[in-house]
PDB file of N, CA and C in Angstrom:
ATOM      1  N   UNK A   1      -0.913 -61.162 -22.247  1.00  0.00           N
ATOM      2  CA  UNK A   1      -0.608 -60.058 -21.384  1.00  0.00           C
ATOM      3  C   UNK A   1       0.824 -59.609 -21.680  1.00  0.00           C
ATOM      4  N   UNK A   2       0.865 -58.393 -22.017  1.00  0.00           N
ATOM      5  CA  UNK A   2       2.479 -57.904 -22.495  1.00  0.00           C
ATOM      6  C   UNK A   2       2.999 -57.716 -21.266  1.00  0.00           C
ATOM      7  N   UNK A   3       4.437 -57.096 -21.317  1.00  0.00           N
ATOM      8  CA  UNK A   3       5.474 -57.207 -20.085  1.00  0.00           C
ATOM      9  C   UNK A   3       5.307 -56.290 -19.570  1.00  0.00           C
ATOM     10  N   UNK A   4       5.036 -54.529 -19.848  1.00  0.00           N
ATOM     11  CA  UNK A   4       5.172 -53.580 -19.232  1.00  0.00           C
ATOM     12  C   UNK A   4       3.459 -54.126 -18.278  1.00  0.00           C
ATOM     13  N   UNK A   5       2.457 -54.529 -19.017  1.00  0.00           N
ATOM     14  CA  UNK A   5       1.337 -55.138 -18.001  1.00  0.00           C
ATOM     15  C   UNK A   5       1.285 -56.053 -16.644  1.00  0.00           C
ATOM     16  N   UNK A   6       2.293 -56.810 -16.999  1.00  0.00           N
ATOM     17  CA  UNK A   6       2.921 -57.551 -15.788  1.00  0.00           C
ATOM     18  C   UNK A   6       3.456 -56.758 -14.556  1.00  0.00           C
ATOM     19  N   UNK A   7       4.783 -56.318 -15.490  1.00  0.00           N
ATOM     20  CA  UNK A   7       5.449 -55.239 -14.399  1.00  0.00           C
ATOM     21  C   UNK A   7       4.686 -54.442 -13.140  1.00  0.00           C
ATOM     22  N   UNK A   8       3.589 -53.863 -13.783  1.00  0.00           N
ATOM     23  CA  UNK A   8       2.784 -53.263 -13.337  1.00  0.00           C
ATOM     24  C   UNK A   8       1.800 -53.311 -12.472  1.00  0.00           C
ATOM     25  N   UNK A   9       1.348 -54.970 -12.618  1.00  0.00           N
ATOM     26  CA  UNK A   9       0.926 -55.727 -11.620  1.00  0.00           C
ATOM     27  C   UNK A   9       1.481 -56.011 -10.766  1.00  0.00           C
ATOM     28  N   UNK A  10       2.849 -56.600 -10.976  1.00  0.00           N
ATOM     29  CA  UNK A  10       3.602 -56.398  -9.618  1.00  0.00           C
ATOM     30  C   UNK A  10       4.004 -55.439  -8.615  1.00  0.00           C
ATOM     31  N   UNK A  11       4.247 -54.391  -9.444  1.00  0.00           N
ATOM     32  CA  UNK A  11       4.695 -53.392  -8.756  1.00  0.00           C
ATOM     33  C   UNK A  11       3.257 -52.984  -7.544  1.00  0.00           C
ATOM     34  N   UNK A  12       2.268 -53.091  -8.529  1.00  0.00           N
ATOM     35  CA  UNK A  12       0.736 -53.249  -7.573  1.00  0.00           C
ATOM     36  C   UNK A  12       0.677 -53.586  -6.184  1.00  0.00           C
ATOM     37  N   UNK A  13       0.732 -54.812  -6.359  1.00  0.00           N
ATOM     38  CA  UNK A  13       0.983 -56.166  -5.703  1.00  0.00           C
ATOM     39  C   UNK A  13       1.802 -56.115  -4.752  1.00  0.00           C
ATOM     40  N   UNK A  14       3.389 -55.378  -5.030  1.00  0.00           N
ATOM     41  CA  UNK A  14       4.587 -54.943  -3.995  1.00  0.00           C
ATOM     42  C   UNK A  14       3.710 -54.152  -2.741  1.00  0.00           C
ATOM     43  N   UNK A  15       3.370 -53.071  -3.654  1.00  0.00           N
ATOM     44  CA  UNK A  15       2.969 -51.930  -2.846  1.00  0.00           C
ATOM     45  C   UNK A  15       1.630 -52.086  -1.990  1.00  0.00           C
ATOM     46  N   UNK A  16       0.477 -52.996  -2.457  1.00  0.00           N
ATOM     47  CA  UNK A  16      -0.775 -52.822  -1.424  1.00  0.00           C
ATOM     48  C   UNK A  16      -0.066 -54.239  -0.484  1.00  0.00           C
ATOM     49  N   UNK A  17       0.676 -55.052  -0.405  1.00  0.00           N
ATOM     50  CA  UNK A  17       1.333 -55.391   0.304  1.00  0.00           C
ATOM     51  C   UNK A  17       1.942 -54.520   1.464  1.00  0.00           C
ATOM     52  N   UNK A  18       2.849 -53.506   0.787  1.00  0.00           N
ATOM     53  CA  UNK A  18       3.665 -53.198   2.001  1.00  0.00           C
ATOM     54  C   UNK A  18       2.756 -52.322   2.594  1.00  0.00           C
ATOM     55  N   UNK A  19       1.777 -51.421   2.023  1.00  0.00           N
ATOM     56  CA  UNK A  19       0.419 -50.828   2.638  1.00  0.00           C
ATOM     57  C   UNK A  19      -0.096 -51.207   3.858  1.00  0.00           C
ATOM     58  N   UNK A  20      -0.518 -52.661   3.678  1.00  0.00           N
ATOM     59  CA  UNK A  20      -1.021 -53.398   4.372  1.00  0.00           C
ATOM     60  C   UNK A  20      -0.304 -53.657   5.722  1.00  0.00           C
ATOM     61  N   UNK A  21       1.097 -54.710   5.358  1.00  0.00           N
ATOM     62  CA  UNK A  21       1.989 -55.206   6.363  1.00  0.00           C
ATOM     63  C   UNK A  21       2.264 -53.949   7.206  1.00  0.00           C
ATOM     64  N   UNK A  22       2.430 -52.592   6.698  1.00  0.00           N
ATOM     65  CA  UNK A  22       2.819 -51.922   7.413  1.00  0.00           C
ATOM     66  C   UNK A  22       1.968 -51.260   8.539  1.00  0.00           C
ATOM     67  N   UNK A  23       0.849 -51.310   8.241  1.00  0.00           N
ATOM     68  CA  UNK A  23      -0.407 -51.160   9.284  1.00  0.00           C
ATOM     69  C   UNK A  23      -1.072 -49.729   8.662  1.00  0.00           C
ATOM     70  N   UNK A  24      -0.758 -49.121   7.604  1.00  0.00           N
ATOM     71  CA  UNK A  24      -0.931 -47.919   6.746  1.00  0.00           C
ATOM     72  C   UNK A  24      -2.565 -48.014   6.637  1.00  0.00           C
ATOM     73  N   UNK A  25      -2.803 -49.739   5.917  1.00  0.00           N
ATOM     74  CA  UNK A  25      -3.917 -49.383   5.646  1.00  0.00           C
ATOM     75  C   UNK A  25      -5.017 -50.673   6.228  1.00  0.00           C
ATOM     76  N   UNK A  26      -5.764 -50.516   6.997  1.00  0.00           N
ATOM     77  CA  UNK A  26      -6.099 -52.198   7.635  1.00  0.00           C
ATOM     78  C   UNK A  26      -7.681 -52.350   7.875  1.00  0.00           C
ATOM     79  N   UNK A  27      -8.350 -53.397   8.135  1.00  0.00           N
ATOM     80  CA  UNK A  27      -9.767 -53.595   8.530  1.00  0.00           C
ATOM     81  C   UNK A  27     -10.053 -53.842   6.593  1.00  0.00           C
ATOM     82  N   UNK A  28     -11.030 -53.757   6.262  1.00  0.00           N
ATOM     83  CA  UNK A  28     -11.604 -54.197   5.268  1.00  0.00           C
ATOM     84  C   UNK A  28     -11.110 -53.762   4.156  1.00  0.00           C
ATOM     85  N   UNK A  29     -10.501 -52.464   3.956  1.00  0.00           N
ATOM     86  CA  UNK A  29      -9.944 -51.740   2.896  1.00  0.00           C
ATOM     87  C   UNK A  29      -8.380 -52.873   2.810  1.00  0.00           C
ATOM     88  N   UNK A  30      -7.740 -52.610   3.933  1.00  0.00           N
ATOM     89  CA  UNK A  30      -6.683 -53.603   3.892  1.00  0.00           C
ATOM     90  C   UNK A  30      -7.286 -55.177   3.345  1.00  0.00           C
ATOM     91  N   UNK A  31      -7.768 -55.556   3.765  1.00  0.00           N
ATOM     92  CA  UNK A  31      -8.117 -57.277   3.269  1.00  0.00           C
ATOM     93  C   UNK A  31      -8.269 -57.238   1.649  1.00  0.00           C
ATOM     94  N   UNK A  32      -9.343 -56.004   1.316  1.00  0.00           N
ATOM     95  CA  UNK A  32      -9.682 -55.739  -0.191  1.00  0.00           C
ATOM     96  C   UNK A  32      -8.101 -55.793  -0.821  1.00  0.00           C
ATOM     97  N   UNK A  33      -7.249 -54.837  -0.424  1.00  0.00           N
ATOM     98  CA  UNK A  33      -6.086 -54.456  -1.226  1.00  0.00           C
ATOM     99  C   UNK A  33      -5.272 -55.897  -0.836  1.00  0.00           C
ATOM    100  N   UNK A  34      -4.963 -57.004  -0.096  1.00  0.00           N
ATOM    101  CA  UNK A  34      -4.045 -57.947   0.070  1.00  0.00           C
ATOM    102  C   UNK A  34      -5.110 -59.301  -1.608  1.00  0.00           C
ATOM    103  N   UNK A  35      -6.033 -58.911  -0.838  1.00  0.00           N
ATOM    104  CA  UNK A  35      -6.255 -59.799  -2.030  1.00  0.00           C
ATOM    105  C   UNK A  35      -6.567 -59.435  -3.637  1.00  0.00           C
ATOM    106  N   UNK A  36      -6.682 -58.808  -3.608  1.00  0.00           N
ATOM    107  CA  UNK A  36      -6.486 -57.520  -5.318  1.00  0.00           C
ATOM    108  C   UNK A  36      -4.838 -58.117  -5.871  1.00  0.00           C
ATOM    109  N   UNK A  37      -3.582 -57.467  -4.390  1.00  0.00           N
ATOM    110  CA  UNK A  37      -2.795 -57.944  -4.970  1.00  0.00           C
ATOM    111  C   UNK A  37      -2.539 -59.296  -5.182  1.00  0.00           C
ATOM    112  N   UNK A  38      -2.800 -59.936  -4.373  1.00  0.00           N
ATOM    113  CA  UNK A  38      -2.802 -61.308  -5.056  1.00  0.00           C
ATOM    114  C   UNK A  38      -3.032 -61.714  -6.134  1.00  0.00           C
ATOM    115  N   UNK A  39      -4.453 -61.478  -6.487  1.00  0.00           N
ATOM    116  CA  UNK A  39      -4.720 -61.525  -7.687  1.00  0.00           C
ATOM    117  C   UNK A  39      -3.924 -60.844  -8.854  1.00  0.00           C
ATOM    118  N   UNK A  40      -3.531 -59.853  -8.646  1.00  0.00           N
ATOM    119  CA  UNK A  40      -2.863 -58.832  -9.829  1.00  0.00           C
ATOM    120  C   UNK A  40      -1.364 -60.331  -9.792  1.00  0.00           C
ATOM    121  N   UNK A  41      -0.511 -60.465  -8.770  1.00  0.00           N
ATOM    122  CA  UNK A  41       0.685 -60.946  -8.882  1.00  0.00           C
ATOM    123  C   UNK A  41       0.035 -62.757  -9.372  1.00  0.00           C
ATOM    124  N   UNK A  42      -0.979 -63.427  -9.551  1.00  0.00           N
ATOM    125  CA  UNK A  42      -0.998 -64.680 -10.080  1.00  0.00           C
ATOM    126  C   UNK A  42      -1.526 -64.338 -11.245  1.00  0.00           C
ATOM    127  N   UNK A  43      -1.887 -63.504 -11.742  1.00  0.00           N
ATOM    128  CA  UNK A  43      -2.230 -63.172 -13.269  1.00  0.00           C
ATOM    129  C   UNK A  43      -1.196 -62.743 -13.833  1.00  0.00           C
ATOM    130  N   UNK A  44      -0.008 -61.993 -13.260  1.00  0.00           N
ATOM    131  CA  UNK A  44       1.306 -61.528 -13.935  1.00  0.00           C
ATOM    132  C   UNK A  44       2.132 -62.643 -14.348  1.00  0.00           C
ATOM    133  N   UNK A  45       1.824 -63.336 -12.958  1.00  0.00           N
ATOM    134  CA  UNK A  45       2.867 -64.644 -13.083  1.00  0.00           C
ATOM    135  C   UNK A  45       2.825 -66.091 -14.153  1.00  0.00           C
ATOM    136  N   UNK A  46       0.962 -66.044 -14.495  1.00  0.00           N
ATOM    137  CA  UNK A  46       1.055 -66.751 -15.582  1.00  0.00           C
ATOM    138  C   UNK A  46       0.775 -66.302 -16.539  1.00  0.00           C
ATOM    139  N   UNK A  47       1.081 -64.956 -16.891  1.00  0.00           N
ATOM    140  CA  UNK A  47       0.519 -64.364 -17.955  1.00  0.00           C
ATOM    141  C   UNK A  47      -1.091 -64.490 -18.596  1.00  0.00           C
ATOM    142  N   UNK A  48      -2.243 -64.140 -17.865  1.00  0.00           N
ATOM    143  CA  UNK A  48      -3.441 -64.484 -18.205  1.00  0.00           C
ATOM    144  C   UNK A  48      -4.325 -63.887 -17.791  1.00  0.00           C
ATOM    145  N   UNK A  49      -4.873 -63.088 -18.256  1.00  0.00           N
ATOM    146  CA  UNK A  49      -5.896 -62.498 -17.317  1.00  0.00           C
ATOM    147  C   UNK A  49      -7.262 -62.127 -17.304  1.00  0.00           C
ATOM    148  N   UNK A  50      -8.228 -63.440 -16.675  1.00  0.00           N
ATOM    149  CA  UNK A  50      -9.513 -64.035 -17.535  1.00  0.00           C
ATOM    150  C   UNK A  50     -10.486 -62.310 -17.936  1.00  0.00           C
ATOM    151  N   UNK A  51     -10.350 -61.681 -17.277  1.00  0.00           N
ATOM    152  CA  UNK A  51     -10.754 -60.548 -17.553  1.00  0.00           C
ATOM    153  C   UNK A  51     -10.930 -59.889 -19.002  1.00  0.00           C
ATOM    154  N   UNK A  52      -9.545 -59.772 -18.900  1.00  0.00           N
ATOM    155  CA  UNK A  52      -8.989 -59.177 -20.846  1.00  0.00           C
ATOM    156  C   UNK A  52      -9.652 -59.987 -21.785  1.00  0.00           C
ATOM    157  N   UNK A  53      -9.502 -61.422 -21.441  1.00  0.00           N
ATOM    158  CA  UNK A  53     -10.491 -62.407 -22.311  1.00  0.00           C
ATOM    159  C   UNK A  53     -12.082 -62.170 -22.562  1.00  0.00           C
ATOM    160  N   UNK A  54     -12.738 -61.864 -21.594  1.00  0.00           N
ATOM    161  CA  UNK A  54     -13.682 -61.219 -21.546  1.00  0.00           C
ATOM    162  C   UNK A  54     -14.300 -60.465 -22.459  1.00  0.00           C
ATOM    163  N   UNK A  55     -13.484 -59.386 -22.064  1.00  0.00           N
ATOM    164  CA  UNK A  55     -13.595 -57.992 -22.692  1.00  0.00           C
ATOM    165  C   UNK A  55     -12.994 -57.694 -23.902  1.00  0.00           C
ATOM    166  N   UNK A  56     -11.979 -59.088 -24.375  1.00  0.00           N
ATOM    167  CA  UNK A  56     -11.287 -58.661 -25.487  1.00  0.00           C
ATOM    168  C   UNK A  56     -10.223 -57.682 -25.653  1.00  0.00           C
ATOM    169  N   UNK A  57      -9.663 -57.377 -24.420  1.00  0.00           N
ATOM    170  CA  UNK A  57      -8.614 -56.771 -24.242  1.00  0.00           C
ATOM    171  C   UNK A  57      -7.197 -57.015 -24.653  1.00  0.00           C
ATOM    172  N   UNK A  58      -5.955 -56.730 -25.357  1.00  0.00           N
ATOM    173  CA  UNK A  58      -4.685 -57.445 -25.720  1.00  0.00           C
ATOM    174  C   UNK A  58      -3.933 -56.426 -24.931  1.00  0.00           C
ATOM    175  N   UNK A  59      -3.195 -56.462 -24.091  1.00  0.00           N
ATOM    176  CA  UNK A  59      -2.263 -55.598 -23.645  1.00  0.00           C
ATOM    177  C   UNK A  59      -0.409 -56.218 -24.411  1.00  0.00           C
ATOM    178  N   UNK A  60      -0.771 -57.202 -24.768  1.00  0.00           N
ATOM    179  CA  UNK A  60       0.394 -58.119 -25.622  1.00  0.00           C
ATOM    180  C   UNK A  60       0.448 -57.239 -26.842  1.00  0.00           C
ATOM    181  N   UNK A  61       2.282 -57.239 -27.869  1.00  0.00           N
ATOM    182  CA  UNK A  61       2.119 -56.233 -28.733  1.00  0.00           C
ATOM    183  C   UNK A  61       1.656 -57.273 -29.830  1.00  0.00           C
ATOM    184  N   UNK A  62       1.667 -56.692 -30.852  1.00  0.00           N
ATOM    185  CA  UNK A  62       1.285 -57.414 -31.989  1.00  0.00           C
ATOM    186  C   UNK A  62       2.366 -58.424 -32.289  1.00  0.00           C
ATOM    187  N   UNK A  63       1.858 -59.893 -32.765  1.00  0.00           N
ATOM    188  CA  UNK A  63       2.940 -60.602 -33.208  1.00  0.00           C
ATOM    189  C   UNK A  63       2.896 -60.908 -34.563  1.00  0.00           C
ATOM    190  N   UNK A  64       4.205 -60.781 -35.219  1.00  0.00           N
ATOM    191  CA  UNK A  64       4.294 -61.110 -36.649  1.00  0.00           C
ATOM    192  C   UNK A  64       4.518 -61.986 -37.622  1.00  0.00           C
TER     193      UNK A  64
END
């Protein structure tokens, strides 16, 4: 998983957070988005994301 992919997850992750906490967005849509971000911020954090594996996805740049 490359860095701008991470970033991005977090920034995710920041935001359906503060969505949430803030009462913006709540009942089932809220629960969906707290745990999405979760997920997005423990896949950033170890760099892995069984998904991409899957699908064969590299968001990592090429290494030489």
């Amino acid at each position: 998983m490359g860095n701008t992919d991470r970033i991005i997850r977090v920034i995710l992750a920041l935001v359906f957070a503060a969505l949430y906490f803030t009462g913006t967005i709540t009942g089932t849509w809220g629960t969906v988005l707290v745990v999405l971000g979760g997920v997005f911020l423990a896949t950033s954090v170890i760099s892995f994301c069984p998904l991409y594996s899957i699908f064969g996805i590299n968001s990592c740049g090429r290494k030489k």
